[in-house]
Protein backbone atom coordinates (compact mmCIF):
# COMPACT_ATOMS: atom_id res chain seq x y z
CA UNK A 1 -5.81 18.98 -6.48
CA UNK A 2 -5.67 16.50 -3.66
CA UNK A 3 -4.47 13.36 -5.62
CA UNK A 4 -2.93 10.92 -3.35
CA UNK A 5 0.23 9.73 -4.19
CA UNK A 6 3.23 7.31 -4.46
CA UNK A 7 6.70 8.51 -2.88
CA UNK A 8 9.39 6.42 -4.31
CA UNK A 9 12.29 6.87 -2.24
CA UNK A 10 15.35 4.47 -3.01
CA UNK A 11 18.57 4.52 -0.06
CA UNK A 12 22.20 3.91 0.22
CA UNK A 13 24.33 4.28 2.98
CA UNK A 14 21.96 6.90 4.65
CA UNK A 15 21.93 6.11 8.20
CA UNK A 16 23.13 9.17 9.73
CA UNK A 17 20.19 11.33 7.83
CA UNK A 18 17.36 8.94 7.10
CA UNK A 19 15.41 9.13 10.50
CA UNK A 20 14.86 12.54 10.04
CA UNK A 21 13.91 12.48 6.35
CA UNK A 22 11.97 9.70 6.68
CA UNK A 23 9.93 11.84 9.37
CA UNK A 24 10.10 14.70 7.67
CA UNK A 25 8.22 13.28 4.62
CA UNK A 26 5.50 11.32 6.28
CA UNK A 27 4.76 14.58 8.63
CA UNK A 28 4.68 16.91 5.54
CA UNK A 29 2.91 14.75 2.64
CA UNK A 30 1.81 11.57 3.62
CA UNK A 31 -0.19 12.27 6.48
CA UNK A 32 -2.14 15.48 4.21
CA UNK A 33 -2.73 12.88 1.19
CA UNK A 34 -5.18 10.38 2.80
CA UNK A 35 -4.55 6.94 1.13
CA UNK A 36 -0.72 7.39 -0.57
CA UNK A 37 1.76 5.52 0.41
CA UNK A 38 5.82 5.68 0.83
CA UNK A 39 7.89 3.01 -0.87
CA UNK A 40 11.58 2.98 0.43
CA UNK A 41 13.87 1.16 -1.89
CA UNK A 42 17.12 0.25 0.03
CA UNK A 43 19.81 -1.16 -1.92
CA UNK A 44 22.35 -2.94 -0.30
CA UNK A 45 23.57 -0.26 2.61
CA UNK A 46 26.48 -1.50 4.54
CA UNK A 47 26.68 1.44 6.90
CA UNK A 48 23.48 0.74 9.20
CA UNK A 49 20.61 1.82 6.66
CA UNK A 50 19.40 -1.52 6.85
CA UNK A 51 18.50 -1.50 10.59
CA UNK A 52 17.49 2.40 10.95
CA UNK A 53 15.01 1.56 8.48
CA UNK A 54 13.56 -1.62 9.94
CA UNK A 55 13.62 0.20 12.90
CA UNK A 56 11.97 3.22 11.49
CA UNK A 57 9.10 0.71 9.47
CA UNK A 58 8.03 -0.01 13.04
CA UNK A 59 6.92 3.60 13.67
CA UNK A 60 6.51 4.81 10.15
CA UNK A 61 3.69 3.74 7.27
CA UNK A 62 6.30 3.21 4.68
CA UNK A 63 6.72 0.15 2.43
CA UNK A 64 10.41 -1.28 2.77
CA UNK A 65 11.99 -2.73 0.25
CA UNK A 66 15.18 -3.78 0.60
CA UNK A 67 18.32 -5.71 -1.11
CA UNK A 68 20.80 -7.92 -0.38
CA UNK A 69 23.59 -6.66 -3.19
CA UNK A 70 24.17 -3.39 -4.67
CA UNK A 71 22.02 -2.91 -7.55
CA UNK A 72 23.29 1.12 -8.35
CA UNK A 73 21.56 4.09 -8.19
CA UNK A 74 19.68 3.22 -12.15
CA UNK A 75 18.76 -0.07 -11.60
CA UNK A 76 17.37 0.30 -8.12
CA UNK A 77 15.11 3.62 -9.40
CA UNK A 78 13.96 1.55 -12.13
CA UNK A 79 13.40 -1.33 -9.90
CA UNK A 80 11.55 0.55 -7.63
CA UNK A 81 9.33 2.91 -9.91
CA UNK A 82 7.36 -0.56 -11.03
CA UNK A 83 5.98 -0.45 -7.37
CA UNK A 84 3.59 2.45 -7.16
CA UNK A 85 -0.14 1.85 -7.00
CA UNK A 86 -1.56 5.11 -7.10
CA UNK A 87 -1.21 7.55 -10.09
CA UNK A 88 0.65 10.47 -8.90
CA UNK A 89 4.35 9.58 -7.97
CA UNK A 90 6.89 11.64 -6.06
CA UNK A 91 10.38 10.66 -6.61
CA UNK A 92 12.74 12.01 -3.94
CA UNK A 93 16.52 11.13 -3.52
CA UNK A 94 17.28 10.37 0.21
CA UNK A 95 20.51 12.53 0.48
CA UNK A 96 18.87 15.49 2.79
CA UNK A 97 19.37 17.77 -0.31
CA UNK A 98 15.80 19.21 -0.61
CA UNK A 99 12.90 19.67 1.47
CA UNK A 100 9.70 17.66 1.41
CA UNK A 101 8.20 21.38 1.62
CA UNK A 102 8.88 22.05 -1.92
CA UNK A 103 6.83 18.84 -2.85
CA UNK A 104 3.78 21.21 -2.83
CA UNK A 105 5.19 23.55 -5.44
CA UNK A 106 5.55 20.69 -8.06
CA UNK A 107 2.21 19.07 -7.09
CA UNK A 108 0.24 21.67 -8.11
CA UNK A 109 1.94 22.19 -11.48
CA UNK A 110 1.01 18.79 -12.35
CA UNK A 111 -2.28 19.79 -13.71
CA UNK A 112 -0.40 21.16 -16.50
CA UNK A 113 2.17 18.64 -17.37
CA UNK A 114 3.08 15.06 -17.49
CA UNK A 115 6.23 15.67 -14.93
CA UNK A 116 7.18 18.53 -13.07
CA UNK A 117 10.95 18.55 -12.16
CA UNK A 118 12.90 20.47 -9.50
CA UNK A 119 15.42 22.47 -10.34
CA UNK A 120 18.01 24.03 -7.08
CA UNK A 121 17.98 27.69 -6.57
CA UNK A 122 21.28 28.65 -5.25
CA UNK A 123 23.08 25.51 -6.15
CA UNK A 124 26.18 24.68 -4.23
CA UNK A 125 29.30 24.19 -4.54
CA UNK A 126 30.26 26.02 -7.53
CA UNK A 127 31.63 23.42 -9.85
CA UNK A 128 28.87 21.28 -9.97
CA UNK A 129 26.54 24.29 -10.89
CA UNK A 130 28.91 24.78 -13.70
CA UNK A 131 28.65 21.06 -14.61
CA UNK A 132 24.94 21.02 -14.12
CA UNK A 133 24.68 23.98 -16.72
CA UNK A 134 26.94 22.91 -19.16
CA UNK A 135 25.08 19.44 -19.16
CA UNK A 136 21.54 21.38 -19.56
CA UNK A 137 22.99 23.21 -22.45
CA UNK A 138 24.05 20.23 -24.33
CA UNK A 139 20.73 18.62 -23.86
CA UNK A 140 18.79 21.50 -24.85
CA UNK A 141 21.14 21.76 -27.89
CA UNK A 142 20.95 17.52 -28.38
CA UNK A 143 17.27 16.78 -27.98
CA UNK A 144 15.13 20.27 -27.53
CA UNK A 145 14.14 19.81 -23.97
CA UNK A 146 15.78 22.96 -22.53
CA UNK A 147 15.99 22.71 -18.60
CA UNK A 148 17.76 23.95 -15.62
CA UNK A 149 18.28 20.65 -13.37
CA UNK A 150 17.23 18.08 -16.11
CA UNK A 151 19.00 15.52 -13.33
CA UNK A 152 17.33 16.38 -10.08
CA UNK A 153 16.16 14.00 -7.93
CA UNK A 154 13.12 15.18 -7.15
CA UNK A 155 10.24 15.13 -9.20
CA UNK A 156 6.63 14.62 -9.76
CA UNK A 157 5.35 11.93 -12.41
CA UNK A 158 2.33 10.69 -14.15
CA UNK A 159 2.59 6.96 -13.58
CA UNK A 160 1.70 6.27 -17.69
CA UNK A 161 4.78 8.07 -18.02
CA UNK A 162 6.75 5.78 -15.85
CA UNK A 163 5.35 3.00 -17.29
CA UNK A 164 6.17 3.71 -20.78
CA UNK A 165 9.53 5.17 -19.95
CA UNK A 166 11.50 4.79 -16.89
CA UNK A 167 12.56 0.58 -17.90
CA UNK A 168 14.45 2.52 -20.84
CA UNK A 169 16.37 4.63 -19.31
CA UNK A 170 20.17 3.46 -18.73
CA UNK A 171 22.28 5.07 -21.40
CA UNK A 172 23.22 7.72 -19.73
CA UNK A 173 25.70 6.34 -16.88
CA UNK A 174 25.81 9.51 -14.07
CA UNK A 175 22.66 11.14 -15.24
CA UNK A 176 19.59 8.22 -15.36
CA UNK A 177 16.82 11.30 -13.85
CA UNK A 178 18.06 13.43 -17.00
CA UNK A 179 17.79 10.67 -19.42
CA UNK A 180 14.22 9.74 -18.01
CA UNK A 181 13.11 13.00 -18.65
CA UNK A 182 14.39 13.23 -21.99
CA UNK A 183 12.94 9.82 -23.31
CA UNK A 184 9.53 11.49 -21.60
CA UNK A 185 9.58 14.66 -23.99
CA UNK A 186 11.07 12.49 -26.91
CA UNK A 187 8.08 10.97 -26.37
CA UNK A 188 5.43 13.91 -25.99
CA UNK A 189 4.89 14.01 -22.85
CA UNK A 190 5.01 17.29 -21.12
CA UNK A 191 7.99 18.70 -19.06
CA UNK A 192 8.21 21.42 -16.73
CA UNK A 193 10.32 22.92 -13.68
CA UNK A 194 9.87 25.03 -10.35
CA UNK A 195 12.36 26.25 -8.13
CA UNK A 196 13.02 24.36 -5.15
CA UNK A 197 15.47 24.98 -2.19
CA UNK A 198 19.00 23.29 -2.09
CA UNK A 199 21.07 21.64 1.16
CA UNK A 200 24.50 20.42 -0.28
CA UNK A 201 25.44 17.30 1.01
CA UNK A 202 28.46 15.54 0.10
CA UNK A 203 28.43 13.45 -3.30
CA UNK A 204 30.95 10.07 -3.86
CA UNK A 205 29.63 9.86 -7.51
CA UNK A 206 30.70 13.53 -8.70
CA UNK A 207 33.83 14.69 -6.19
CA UNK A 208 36.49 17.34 -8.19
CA UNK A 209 38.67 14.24 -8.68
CA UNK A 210 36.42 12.48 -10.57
CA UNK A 211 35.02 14.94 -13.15
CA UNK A 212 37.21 14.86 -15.89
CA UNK A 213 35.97 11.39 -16.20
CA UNK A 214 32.31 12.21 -15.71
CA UNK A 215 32.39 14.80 -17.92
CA UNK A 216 34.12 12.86 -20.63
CA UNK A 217 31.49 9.46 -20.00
CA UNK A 218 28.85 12.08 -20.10
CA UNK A 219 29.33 13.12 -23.55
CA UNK A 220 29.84 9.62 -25.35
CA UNK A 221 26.82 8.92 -23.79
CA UNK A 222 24.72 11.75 -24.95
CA UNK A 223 25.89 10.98 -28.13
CA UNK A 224 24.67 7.20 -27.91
CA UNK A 225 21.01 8.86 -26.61
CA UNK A 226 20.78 10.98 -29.30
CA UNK A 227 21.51 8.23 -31.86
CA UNK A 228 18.56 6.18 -30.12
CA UNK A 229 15.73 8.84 -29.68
């Protein structure tokens, strides 16, 4: 299989990280898929994103897309996943948290499925492996679709299946990837996982402080899902 492909990347407040991901990717995927391309979807960075990646656009064959105001994490990954041209896309967040290695272990699974999701060996720190698990469970017990990482960032896609389900998703407030791939399978479409490596990094959307809260959104919202698919 030697599809090329469409990697959707979208950025916030990356600056200190996104030269060498940026790199990273194009050296290990782009430049062995003859004709893909790499869409970079900044959204509103106030930190110096902005200017590493105009910078980096210079040196780089990636497609920069980038906003004035703060769209959020599910409205900028639906934004950009109407972009892709090609029929194979590889959605990767921009946090540093997994290698562009691992791309190669999903991309060959895709023969057999519709999307082929990521799920972190080894996942660190503790608590959000718990929270990650206990999620999983309650979709598994909610919709059928029994996964490991249901919410991981990086994934492989069929573009029909974006196209018939990724300008749904937005129910589920701290869990859009999840919800994507639940709407997929709700649909028929085929899901499956590998194992891929995992590089914490630090999160502002799921510190300790803030779980109770996440935790309790994360349940009415299921609920609401359920009721709609």
């Amino acid at each position: 299989m030697k599809e090329k492909i469409s990697i959707v990347m979208p950025v916030y407040n990356q600056a200190k990280v996104i030269p060498k991901i940026i790199d990273s990717y194009c050296k290990e995927v782009i430049e062995k898929l003859p004709g893909s391309e790499f869409i970079v979807a900044e959204d509103g960075s106030t930190d110096g994103t902005k200017e590493a990646l105009a910078e980096l656009s210079k040196k780089y064959p990636i497609r920069l897309v980038s906003g004035k105001k703060r769209k959020g994490y599910t409205k900028a990954v639906k934004d950009a996943l109407k972009l892709p041209k090609n029929d194979v896309i590889f959605f990767s967040d921009s946090d540093g948290e997994h290698s562009p290695k691992d791309f190669w272990k999903l991309y060959i699974e895709l023969e057999n499925a519709d999307i082929v999701i990521g799920f972190k060996e080894n996942r660190k720190p503790f608590y959000r492996f718990f929270i990650s698990r206990f999620n999983n469970f309650l979709i598994g017990a909610m919709f059928g679709l029994w996964l490991k990482d249901s919410n991981c960032g990086f994934r492989v896609m069929r573009k029909k299946l974006v196209q018939q389900v990724s300008q749904d998703v937005g129910t589920l407030t701290y869990a859009s990837n999840a919800e994507l791939a639940i709407r997929a399978f709700r649909k028929g479409f085929k899901v499956k996982e590998v194992p891929v490596q995992h590089f914490p990094a630090p999160s502002e959307v799921f510190p300790v402080s803030r779980m109770p809260k996440v935790i309790l959104t994360e349940l009415l919202d299921l609920v609401k899902l359920r009721l709609q698919v």
